[in-house]
Protein backbone atom coordinates (compact mmCIF):
# COMPACT_ATOMS: atom_id res chain seq x y z
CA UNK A 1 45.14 -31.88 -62.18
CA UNK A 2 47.55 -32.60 -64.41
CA UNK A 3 48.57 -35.63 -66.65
CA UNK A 4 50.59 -37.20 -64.72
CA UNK A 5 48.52 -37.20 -61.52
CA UNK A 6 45.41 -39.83 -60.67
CA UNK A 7 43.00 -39.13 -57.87
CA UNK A 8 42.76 -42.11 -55.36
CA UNK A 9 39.26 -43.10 -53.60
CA UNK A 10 40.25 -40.48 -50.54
CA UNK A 11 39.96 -37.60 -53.10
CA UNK A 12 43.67 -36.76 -52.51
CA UNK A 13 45.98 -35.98 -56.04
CA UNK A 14 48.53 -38.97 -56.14
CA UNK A 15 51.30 -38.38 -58.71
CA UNK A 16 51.86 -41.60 -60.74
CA UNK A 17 55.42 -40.52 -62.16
CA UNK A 18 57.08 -39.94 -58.92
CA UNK A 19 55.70 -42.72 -56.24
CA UNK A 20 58.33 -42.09 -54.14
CA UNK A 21 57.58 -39.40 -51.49
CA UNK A 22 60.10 -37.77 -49.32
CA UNK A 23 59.35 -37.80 -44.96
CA UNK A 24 58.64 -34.39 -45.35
CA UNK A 25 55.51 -35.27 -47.21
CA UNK A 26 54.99 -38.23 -44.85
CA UNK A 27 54.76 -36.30 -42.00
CA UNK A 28 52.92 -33.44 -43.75
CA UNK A 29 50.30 -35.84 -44.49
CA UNK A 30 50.43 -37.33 -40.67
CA UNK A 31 49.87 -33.51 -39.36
CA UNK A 32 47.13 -33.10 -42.17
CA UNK A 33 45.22 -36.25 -41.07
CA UNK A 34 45.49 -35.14 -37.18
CA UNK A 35 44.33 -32.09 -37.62
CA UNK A 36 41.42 -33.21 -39.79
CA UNK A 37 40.61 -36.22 -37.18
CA UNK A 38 41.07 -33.34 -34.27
CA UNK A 39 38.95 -30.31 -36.07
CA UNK A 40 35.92 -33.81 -36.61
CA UNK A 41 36.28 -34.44 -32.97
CA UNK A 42 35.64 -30.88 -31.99
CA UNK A 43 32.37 -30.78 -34.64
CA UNK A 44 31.01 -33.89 -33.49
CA UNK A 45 31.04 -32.31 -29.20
CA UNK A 46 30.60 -28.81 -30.01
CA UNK A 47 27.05 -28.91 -29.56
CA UNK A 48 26.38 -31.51 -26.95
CA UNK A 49 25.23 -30.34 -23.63
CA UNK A 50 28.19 -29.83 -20.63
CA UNK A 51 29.24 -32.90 -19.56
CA UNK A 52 31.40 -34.39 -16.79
CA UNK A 53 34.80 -34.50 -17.56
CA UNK A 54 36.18 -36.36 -14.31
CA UNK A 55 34.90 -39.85 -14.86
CA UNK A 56 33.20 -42.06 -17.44
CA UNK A 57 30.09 -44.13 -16.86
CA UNK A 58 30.30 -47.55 -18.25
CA UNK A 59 27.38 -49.39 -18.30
CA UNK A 60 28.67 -52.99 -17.68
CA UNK A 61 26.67 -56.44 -19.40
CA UNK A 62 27.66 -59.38 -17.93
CA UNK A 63 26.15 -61.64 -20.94
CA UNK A 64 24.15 -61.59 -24.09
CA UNK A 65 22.11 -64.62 -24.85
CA UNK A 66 22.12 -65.55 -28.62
CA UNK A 67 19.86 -68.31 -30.32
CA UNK A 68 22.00 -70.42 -32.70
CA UNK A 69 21.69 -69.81 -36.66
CA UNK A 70 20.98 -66.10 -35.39
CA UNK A 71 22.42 -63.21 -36.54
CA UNK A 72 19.78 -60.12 -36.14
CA UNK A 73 19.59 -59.49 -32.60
CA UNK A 74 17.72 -57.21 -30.29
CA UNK A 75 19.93 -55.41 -27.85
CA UNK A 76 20.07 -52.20 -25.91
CA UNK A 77 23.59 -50.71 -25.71
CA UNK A 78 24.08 -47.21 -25.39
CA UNK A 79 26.51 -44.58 -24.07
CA UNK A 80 25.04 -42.91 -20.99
CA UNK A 81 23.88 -39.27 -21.85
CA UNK A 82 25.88 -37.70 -18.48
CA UNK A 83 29.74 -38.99 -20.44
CA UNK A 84 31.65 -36.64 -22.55
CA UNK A 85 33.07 -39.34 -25.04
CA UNK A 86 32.06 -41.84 -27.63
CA UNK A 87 31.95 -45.20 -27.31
CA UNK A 88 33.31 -48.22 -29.72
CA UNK A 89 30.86 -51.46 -28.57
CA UNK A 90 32.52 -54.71 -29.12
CA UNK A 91 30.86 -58.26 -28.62
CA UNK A 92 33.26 -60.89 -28.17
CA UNK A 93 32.72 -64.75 -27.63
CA UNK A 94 33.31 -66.22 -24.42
CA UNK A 95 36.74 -67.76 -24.94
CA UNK A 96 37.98 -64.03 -26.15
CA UNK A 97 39.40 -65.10 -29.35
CA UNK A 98 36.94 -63.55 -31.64
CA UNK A 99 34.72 -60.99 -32.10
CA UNK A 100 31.28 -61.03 -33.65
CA UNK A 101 30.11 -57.30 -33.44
CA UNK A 102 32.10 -54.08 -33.55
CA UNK A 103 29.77 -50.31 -33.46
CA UNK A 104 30.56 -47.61 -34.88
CA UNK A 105 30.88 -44.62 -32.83
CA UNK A 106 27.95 -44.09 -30.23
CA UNK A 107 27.54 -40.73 -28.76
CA UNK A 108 26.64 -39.79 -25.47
CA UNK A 109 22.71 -41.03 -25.02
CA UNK A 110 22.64 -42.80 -28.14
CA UNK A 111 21.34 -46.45 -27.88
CA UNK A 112 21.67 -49.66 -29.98
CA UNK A 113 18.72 -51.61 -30.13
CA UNK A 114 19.52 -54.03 -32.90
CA UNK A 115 22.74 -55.46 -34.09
CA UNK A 116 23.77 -57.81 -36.93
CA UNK A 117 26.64 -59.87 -35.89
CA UNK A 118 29.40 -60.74 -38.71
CA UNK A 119 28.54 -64.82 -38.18
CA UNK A 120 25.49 -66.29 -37.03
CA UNK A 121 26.74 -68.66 -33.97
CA UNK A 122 26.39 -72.31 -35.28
């Protein structure tokens, strides 16, 4: 690296003389980061078991019961093991307008049995 360039926190070489980049480089750097999120996709399902590719099974919960003052909670959400995707579980209050619990990416057969909301409900 040379003197003029800084590494940022992804890694990449960022040249601090010459912030302005050209769309080339923008869309260089969109390609890169599709390819990358693409190539992660195909690693993460390569060696998952044949699954159905016609439908998706969505287990549905009508409601979650939280104690006030709480924000540890025992659940059990999971992607069903017969999908071929991932899921993103979201908890969201009632009225809609905010959510209290966002997963990260849950593969097919993998549960959640506890979660830790961002607020406990007052």
């Amino acid at each position: 690296m040379s003197d003029s360039a800084a590494s940022d926190n992804t890694g990449a070489d960022v040249d601090t003389e010459n912030a302005n980049t050209s769309s080339d480089n923008n869309s260089e750097n969109t390609n890169s980061s599709e390819n990358t999120t693409k190539r992660l996709q195909e690693e993460q399902t390569k060696n998952l078991p044949d699954r159905r590719t016609d439908s998706i099974s969505i287990p549905g919960v009508k409601s979650i019961t939280i104690p006030k003052n709480i924000s540890d909670v025992n659940v059990d959400l999971y992607n069903p093991a017969k999908n071929n995707c991932f899921f993103e579980i979201s908890i969201v209050l009632k009225d809609g307008n905010k959510q209290i619990y966002k997963s990260d990416l849950v593969k097919p057969g993998q549960h959640i049995y506890s979660i830790n909301l961002s607020e406990a409900l007052p």
